[in-house]
N, C-alpha and C. Protein backbone atom coordinates (compact mmCIF):
# COMPACT_ATOMS: atom_id res chain seq x y z
N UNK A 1 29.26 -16.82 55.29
CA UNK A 1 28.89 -17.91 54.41
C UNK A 1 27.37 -17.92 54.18
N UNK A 2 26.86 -17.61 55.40
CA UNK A 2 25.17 -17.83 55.10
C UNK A 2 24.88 -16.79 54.23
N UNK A 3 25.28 -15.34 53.70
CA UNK A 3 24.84 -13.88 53.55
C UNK A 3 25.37 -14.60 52.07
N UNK A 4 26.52 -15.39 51.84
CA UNK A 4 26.81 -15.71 50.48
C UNK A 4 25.57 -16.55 49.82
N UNK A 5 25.23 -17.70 50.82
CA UNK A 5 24.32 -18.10 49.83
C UNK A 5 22.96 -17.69 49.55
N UNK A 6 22.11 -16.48 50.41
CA UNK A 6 21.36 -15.87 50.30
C UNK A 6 21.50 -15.17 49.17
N UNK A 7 22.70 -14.55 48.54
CA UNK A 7 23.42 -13.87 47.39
C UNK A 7 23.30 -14.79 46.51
N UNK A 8 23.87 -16.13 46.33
CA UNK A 8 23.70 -16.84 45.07
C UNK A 8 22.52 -17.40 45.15
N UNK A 9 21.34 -17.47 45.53
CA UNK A 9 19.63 -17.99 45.82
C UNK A 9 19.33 -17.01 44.99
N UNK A 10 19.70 -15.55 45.62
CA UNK A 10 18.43 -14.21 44.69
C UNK A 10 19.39 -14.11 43.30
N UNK A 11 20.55 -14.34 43.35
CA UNK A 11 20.94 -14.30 42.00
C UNK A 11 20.51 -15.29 40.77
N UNK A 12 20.21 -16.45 41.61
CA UNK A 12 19.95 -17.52 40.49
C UNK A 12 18.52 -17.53 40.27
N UNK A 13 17.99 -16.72 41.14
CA UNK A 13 15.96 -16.14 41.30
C UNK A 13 16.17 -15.17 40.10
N UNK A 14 16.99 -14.09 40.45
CA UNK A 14 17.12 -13.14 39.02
C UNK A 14 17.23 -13.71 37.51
N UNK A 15 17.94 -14.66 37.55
CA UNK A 15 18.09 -15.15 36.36
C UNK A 15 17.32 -15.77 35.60
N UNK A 16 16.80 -16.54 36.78
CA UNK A 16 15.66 -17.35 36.62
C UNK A 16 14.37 -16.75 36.06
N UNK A 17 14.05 -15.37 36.31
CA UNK A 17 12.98 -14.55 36.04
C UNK A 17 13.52 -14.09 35.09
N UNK A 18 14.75 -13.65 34.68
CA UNK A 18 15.16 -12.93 33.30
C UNK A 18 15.34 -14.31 32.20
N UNK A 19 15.66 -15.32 32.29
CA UNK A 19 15.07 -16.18 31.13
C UNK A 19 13.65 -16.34 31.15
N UNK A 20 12.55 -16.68 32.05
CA UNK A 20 11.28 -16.45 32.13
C UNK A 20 10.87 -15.56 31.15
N UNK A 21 11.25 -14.43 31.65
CA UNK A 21 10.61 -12.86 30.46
C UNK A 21 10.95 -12.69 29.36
N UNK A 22 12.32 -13.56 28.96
CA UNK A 22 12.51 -13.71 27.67
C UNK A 22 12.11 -14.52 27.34
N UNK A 23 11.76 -15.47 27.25
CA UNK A 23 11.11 -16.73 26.68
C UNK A 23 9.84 -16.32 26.56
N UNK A 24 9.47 -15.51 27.32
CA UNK A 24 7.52 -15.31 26.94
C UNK A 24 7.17 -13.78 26.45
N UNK A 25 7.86 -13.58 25.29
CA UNK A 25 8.51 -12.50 25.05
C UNK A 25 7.36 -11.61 24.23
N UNK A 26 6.09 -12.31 24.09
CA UNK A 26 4.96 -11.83 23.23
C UNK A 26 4.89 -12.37 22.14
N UNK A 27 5.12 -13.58 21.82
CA UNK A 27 4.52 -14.14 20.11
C UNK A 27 5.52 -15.01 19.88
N UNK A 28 5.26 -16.14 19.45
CA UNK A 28 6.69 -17.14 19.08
C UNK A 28 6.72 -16.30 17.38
N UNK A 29 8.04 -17.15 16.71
CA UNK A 29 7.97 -16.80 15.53
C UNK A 29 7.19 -17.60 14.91
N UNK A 30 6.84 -18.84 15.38
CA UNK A 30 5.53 -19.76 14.43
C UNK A 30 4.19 -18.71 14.31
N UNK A 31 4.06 -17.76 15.55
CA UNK A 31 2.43 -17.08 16.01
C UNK A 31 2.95 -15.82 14.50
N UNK A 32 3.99 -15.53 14.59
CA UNK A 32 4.49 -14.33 13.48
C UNK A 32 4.43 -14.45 12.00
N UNK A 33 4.98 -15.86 11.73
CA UNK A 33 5.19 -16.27 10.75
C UNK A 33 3.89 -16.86 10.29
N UNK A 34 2.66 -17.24 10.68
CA UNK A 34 1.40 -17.84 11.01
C UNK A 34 0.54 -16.33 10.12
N UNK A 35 1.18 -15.12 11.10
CA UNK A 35 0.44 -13.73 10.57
C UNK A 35 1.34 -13.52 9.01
N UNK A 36 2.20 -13.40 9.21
CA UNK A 36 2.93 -13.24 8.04
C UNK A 36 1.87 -13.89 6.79
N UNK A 37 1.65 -15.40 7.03
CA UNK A 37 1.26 -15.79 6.19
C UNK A 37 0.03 -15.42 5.33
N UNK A 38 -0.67 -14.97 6.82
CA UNK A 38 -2.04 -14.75 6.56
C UNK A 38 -2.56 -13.75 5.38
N UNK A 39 -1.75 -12.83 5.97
CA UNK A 39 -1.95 -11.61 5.01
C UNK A 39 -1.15 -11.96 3.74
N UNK A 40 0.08 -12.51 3.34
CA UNK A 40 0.18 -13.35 1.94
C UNK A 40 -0.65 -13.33 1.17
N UNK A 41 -1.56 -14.03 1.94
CA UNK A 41 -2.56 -15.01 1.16
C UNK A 41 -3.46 -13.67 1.12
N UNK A 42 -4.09 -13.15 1.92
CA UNK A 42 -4.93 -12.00 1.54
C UNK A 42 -4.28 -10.95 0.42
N UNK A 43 -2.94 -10.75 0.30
CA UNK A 43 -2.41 -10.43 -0.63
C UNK A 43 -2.37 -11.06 -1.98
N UNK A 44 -2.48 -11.94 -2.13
CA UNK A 44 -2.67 -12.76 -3.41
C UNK A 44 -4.02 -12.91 -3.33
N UNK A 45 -5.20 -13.18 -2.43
CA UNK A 45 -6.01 -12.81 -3.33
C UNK A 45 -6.72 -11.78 -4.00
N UNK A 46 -6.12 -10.24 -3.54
CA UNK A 46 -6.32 -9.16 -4.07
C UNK A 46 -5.98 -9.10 -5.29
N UNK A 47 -5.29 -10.21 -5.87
CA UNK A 47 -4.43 -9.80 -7.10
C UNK A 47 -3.33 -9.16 -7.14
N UNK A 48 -2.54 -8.79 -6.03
CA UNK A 48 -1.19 -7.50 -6.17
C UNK A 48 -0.32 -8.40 -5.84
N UNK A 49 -0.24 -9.62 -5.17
CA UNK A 49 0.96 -10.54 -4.74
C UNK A 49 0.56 -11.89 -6.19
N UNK A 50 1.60 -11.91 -6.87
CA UNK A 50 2.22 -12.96 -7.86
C UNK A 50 2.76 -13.81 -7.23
N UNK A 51 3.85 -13.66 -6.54
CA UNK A 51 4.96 -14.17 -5.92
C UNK A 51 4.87 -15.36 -5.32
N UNK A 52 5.13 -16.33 -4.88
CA UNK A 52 4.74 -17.37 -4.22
C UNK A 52 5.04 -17.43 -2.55
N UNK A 53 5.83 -16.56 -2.55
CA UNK A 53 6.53 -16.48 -0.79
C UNK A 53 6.91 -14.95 -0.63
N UNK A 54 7.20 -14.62 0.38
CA UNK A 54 7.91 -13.31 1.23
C UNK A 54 8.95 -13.48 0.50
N UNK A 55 9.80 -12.10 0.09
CA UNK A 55 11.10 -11.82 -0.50
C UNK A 55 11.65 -11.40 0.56
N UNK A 56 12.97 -12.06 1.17
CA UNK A 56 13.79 -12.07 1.81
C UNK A 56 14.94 -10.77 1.50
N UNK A 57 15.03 -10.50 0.48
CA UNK A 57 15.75 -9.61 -0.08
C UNK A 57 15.39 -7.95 0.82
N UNK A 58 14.11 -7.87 0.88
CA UNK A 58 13.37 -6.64 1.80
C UNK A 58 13.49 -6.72 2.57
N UNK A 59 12.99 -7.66 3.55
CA UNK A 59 13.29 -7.96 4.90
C UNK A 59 13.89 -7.40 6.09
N UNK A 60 15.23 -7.23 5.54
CA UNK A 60 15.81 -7.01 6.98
C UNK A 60 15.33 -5.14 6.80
N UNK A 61 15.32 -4.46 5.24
CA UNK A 61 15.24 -2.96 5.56
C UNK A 61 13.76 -2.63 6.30
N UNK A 62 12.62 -3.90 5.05
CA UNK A 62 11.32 -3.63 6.51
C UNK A 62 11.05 -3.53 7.90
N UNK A 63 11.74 -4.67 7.81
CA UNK A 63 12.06 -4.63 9.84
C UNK A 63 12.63 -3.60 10.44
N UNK A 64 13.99 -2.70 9.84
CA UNK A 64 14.48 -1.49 10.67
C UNK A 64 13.16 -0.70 10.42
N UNK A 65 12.45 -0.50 9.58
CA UNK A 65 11.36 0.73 9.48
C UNK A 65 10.25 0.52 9.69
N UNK A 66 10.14 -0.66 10.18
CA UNK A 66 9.10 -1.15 11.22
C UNK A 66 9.33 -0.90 12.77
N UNK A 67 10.34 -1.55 13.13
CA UNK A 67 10.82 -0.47 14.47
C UNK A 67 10.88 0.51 14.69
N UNK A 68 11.48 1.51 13.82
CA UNK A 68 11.49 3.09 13.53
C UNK A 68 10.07 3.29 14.19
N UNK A 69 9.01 2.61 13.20
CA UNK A 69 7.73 3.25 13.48
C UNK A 69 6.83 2.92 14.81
N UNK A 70 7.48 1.78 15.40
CA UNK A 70 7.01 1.50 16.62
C UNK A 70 7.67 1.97 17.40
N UNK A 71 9.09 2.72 17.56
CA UNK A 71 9.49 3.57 18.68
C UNK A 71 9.37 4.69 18.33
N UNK A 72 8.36 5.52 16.98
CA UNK A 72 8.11 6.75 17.08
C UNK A 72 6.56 6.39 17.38
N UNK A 73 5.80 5.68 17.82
CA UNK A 73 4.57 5.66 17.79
C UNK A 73 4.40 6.41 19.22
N UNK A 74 3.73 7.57 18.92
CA UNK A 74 3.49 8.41 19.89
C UNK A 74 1.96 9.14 20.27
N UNK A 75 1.26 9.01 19.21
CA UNK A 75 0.06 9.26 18.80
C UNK A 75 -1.21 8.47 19.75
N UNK A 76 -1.36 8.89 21.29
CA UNK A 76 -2.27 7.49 21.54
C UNK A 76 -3.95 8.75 22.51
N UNK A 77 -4.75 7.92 21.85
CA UNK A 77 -5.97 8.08 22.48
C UNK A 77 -6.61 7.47 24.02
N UNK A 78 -7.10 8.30 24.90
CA UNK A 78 -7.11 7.10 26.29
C UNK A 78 -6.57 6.14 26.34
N UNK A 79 -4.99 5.99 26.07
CA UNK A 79 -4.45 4.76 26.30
C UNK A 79 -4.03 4.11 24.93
N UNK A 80 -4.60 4.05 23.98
CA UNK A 80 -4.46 2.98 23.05
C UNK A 80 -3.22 3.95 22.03
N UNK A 81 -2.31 3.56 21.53
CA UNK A 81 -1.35 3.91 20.75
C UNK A 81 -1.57 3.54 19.66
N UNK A 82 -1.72 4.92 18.39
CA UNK A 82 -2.23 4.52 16.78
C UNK A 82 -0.94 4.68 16.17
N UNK A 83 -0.40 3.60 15.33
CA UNK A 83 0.87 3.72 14.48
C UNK A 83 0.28 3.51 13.08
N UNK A 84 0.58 4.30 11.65
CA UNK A 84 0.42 3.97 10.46
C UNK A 84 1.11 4.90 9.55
N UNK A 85 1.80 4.26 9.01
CA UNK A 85 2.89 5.23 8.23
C UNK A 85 3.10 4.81 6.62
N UNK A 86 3.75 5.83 5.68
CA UNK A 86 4.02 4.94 4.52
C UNK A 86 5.22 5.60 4.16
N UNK A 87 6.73 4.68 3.77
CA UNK A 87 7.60 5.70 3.42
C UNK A 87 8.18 5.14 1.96
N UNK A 88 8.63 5.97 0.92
CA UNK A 88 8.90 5.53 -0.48
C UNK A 88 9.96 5.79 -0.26
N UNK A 89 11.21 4.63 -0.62
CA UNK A 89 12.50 4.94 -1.21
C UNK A 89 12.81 4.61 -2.58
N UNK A 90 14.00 4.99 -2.91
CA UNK A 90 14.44 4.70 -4.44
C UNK A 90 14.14 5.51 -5.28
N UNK A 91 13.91 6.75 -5.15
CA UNK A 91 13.36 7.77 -5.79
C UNK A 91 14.62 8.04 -7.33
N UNK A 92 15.96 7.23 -7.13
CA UNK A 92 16.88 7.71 -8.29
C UNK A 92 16.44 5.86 -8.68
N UNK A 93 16.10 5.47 -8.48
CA UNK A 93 16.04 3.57 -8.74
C UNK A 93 15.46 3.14 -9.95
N UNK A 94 15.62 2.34 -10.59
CA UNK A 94 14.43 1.55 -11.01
C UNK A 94 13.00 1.26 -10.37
N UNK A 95 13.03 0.82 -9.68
CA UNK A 95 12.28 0.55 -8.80
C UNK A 95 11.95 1.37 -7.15
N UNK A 96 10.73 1.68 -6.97
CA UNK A 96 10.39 2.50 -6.16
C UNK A 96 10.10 1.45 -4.59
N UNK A 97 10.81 1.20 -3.41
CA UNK A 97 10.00 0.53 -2.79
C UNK A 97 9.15 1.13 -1.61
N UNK A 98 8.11 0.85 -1.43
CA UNK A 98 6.99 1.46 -0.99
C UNK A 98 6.96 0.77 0.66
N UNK A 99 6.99 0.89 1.57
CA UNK A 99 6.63 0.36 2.92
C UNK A 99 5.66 1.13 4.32
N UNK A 100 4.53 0.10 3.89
CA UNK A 100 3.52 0.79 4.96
C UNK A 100 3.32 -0.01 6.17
N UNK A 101 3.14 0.88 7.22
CA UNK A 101 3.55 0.35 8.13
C UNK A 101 2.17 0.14 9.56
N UNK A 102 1.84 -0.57 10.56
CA UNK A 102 0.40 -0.12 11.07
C UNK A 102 0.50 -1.13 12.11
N UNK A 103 -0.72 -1.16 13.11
CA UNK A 103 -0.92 -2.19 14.23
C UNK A 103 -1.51 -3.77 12.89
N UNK A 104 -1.18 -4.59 13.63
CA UNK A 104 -1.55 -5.84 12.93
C UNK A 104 -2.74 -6.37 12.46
N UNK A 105 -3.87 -5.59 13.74
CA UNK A 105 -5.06 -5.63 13.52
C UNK A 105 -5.69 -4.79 12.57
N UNK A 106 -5.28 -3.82 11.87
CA UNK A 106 -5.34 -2.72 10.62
C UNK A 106 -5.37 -3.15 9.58
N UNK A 107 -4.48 -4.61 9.30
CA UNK A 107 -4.04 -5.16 8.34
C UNK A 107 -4.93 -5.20 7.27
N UNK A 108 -5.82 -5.55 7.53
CA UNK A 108 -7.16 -5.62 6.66
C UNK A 108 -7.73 -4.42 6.38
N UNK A 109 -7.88 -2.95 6.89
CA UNK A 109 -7.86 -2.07 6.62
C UNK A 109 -6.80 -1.55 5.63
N UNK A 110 -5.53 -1.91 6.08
CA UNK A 110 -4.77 -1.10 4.82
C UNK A 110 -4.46 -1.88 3.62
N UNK A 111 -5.20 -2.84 3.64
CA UNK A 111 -4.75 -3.54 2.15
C UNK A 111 -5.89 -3.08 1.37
N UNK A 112 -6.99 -2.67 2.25
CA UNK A 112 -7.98 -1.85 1.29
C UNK A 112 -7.96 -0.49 1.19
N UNK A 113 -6.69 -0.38 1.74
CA UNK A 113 -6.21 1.35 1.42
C UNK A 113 -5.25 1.60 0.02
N UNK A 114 -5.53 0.62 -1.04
CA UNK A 114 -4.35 0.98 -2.00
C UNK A 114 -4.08 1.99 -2.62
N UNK A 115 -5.41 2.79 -2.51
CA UNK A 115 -5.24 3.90 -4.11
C UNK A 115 -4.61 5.36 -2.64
N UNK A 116 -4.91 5.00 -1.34
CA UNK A 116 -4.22 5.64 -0.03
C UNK A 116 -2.86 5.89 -0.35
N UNK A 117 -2.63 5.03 -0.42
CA UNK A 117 -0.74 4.61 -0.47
C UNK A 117 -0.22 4.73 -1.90
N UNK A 118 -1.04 4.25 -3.00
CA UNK A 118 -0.87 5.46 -4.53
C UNK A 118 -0.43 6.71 -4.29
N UNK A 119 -1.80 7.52 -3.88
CA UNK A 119 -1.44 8.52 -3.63
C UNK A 119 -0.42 9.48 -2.77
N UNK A 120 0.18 8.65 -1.42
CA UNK A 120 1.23 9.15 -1.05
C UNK A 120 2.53 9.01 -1.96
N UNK A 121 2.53 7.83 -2.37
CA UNK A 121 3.72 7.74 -3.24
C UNK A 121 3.69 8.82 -4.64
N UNK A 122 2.60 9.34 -4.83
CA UNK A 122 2.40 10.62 -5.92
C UNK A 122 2.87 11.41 -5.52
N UNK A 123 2.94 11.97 -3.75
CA UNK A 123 3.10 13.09 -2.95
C UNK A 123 4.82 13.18 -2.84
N UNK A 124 5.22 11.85 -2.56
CA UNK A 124 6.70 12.01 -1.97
C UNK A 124 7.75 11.75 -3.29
N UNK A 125 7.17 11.37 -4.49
CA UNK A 125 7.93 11.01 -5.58
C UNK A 125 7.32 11.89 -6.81
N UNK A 126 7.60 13.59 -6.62
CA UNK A 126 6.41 14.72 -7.65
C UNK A 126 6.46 13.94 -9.00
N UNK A 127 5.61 14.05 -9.61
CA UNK A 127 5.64 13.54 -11.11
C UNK A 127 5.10 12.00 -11.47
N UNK A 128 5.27 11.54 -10.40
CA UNK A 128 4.90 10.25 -10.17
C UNK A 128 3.71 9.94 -10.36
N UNK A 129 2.84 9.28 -11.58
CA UNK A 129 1.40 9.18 -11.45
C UNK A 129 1.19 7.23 -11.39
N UNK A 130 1.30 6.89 -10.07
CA UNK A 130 1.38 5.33 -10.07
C UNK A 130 0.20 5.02 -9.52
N UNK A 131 -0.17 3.58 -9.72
CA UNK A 131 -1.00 2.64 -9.69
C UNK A 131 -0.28 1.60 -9.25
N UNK A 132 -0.83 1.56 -7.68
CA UNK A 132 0.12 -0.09 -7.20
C UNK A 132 -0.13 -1.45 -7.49
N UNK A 133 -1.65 -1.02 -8.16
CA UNK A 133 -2.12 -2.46 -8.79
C UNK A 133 -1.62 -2.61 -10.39
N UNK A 134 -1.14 -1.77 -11.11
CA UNK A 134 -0.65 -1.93 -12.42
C UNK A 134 -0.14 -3.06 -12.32
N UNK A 135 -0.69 -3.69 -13.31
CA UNK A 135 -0.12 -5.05 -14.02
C UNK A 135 -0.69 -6.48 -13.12
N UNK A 136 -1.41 -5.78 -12.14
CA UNK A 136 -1.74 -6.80 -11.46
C UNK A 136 -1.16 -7.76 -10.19
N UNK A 137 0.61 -6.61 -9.97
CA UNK A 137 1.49 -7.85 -9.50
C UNK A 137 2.61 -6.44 -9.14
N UNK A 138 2.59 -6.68 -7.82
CA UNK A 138 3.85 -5.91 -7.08
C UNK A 138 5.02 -6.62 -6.86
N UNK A 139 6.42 -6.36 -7.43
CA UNK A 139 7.43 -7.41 -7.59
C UNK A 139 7.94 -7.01 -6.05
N UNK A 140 8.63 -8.14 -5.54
CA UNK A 140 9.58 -7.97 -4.50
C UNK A 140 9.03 -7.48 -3.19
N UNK A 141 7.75 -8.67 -2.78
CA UNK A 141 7.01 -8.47 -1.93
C UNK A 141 7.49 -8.84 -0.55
N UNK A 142 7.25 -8.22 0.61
CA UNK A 142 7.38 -8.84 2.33
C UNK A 142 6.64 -8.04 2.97
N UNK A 143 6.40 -8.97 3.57
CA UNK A 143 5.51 -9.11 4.88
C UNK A 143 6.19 -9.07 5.85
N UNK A 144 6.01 -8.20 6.92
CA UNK A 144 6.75 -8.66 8.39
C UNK A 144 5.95 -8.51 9.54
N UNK A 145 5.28 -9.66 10.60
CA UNK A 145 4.81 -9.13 11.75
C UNK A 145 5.72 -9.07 12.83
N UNK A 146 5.99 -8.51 13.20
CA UNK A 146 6.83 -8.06 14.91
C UNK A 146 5.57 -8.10 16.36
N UNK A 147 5.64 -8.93 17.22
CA UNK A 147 5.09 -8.85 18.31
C UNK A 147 5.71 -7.82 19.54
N UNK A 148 5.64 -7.10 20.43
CA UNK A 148 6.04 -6.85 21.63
C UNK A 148 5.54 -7.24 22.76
N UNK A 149 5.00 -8.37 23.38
CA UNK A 149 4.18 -8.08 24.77
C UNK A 149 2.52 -8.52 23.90
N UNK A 150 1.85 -7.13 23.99
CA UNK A 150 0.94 -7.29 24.13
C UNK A 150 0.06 -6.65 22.60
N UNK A 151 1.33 -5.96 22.01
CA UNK A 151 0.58 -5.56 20.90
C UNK A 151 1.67 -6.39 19.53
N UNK A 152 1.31 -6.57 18.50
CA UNK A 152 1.43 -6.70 17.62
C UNK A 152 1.34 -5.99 15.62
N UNK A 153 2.27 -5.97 15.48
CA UNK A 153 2.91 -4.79 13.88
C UNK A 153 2.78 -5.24 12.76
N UNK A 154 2.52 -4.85 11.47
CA UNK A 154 2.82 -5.05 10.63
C UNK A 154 3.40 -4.38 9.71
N UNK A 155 4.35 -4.53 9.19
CA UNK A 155 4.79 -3.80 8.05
C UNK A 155 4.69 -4.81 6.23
N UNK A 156 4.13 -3.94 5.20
CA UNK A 156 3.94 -4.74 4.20
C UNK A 156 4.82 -3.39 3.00
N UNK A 157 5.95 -4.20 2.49
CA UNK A 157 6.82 -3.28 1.54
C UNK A 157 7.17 -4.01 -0.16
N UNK A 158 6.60 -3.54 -0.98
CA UNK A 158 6.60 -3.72 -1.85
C UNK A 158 7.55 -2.64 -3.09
N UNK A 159 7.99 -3.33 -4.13
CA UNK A 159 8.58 -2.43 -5.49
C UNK A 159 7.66 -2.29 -6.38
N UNK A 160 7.44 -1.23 -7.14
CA UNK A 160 7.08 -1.06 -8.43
C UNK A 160 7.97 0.04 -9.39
N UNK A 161 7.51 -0.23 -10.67
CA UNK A 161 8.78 0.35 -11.34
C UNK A 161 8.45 1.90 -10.77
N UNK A 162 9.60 2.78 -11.06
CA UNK A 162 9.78 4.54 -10.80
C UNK A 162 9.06 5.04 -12.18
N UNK A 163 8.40 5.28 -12.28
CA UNK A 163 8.51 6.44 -13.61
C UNK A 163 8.54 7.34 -13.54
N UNK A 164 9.03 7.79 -12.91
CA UNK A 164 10.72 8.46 -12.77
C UNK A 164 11.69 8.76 -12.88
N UNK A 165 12.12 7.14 -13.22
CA UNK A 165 13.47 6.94 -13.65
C UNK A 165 14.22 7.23 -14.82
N UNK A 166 14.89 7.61 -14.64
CA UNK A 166 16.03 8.55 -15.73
C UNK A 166 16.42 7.60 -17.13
N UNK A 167 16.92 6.42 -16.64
CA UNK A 167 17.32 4.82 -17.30
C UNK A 167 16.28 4.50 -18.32
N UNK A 168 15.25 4.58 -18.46
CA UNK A 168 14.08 4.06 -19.38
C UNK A 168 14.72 4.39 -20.64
């Protein structure tokens, strides 16, 4: 009887520490949604965000290829791990969507990387001569920050038309 409740003490200690570690899991979604916003707004005032809010519609595909890029992030200097990626889908679409991907603190770096991310999308879509600022306004904008612990992601994925596209 005594060896039992020594057993249910460290079990309810285990548990006790495994809701602990989840609950302090690296970033509430207010601290996420807070970043999310931020860059919004730095997005609109570049002129490339119209939109009034995050498009939900992107979302959940940003987030898988935001993970993608944080469990291929392999690239690290004395310690510090560099993630920054850009991948174009929709290449048969109307619409091309573009998602770049980076540490959170970059953020401000890659929004002044546009004619960067032009040009990859020239590379991965041949024929393609785009301008992500055309028209002033990237339709079907999101934002996503993801926390882990101690570091923090962003992914920012936007559409613009293909010209490309077969349909015109």
């Amino acid at each position: 009887m005594k060896n039992l409740k020594k057993f249910v003490a460290l079990l309810l200690a285990g548990v006790m520490a495994m809701v602990m570690l989840t609950a302090c899991g690296g970033g509430s979604n207010a601290e996420t949604k807070a970043k999310e916003n931020k860059m919004i707004d730095s997005l609109k005032t570049q002129g490339v965000m119209t939109a009034s809010e995050n498009d939900n519609t992107l979302r959940k595909k940003t987030m898988d290829i935001l993970n993608q890029d944080i469990a291929d992030a392999k690239f690290s200097i004395l310690g510090a791990t560099f993630m920054a990626n850009v991948h174009v889908d929709g290449q048969e679409d109307q619409y091309l969507t573009v998602t770049a991907t980076t540490k959170y603190e970059y953020g401000k770096v890659m929004l002044s990387l546009l004619d960067f991310i032009a040009k990859e999308v020239g590379q991965k879509v041949p024929g393609a001569d785009v301008n992500v600022k055309a028209n002033g306004a990237w339709s079907h904008v999101c934002v996503v920050v993801q926390a882990d612990g101690n570091k923090t992601y962003l992914a920012i994925a936007f559409q613009i038309e293909n010209p490309a596209h077969k349909g015109k």
